[in-house]
Protein backbone atom coordinates (compact mmCIF):
# COMPACT_ATOMS: atom_id res chain seq x y z
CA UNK A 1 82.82 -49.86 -73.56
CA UNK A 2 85.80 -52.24 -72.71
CA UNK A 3 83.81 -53.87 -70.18
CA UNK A 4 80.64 -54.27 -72.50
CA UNK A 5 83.42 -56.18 -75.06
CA UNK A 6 84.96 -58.25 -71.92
CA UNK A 7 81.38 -59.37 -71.50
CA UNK A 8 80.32 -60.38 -75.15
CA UNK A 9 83.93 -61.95 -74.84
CA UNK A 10 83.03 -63.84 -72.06
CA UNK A 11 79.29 -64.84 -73.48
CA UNK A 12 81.16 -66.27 -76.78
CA UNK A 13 83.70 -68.21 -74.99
CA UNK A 14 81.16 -70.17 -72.71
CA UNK A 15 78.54 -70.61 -74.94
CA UNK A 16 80.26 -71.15 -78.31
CA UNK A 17 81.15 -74.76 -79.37
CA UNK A 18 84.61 -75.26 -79.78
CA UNK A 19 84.14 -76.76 -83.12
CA UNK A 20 81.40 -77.00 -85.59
CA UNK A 21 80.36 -80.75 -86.60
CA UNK A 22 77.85 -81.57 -89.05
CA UNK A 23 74.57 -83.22 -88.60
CA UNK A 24 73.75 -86.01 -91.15
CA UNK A 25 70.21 -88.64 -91.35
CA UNK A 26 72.02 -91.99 -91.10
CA UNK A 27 70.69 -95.35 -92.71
CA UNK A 28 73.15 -98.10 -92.71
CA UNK A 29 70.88 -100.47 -94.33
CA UNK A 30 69.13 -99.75 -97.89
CA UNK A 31 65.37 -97.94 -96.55
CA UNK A 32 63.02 -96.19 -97.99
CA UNK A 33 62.54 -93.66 -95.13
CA UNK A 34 65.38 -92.66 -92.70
CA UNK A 35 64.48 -90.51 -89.40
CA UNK A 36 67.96 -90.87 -87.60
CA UNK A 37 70.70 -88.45 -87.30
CA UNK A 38 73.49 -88.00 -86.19
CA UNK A 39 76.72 -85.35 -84.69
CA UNK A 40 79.31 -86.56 -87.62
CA UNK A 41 82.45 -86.52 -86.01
CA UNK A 42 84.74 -83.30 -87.00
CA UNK A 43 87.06 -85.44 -89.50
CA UNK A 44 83.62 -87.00 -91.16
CA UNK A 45 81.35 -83.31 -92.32
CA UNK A 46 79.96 -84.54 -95.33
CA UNK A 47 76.18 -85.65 -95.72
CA UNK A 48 75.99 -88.15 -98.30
CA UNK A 49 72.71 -90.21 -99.51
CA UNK A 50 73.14 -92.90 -101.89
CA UNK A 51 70.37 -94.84 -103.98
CA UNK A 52 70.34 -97.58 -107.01
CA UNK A 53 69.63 -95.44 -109.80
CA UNK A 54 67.98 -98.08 -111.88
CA UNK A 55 64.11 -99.46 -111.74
CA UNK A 56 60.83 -97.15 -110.60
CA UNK A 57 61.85 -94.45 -108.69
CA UNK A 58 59.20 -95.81 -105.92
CA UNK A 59 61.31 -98.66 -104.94
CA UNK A 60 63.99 -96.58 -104.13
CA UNK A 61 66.44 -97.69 -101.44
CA UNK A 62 68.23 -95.25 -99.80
CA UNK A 63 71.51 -95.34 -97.53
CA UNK A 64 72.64 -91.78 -95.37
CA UNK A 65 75.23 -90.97 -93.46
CA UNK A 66 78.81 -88.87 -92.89
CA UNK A 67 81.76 -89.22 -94.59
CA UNK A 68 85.25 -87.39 -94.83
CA UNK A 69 84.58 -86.59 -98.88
CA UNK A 70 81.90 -87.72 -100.77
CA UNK A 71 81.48 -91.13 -101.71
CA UNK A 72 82.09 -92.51 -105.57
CA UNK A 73 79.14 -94.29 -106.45
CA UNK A 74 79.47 -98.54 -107.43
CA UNK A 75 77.12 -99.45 -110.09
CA UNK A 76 74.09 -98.32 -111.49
CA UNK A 77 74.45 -96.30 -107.76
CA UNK A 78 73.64 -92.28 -107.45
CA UNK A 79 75.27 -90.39 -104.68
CA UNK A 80 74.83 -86.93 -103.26
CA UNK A 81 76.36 -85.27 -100.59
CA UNK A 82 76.06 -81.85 -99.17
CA UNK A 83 77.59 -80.26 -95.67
CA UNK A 84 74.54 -78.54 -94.16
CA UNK A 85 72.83 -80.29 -91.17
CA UNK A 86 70.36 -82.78 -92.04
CA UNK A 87 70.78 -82.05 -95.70
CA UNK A 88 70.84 -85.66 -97.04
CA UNK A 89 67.10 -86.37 -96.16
């Protein structure tokens, strides 16, 4: 039994990251469509995607990426943010 738990020990140790980061679709210019990601760094695990809120919703531009908190939006901007991977599609 104690060697079965050294094992699963050992198993964790190697194959475990040693800390979780988040990852995030990142758009640094106002798209429609946004296929890159990205590992956030650890300080930076927030998903955020931000979009002018007025006009059709078709002509949407979008901008994604990480942050350390959630961004306040400027404007007539809408922002949401989340801290699952690739949650901000």
């Amino acid at each position: 039994m104690k060697t079965l738990l050294l094992i699963l020990g050992v198993v964790a140790f190697v194959y475990l990251e040693p800390g979780y980061t988040t990852n995030c679709f990142t758009c640094t210019t106002w798209t429609l469509s946004c296929r890159e990601f990205e590992k956030c760094p650890p300080d930076k695990g927030t998903c955020f995607k931000r979009w002018n809120s007025t006009g059709i919703a078709i002509r949407r531009r979008y901008t994604r990426g990480c942050a350390a908190a959630c961004p306040n939006p400027v404007g007539n901007e809408k922002v949401f943010c989340c801290v699952t991977d690739n949650c901000n599609k």
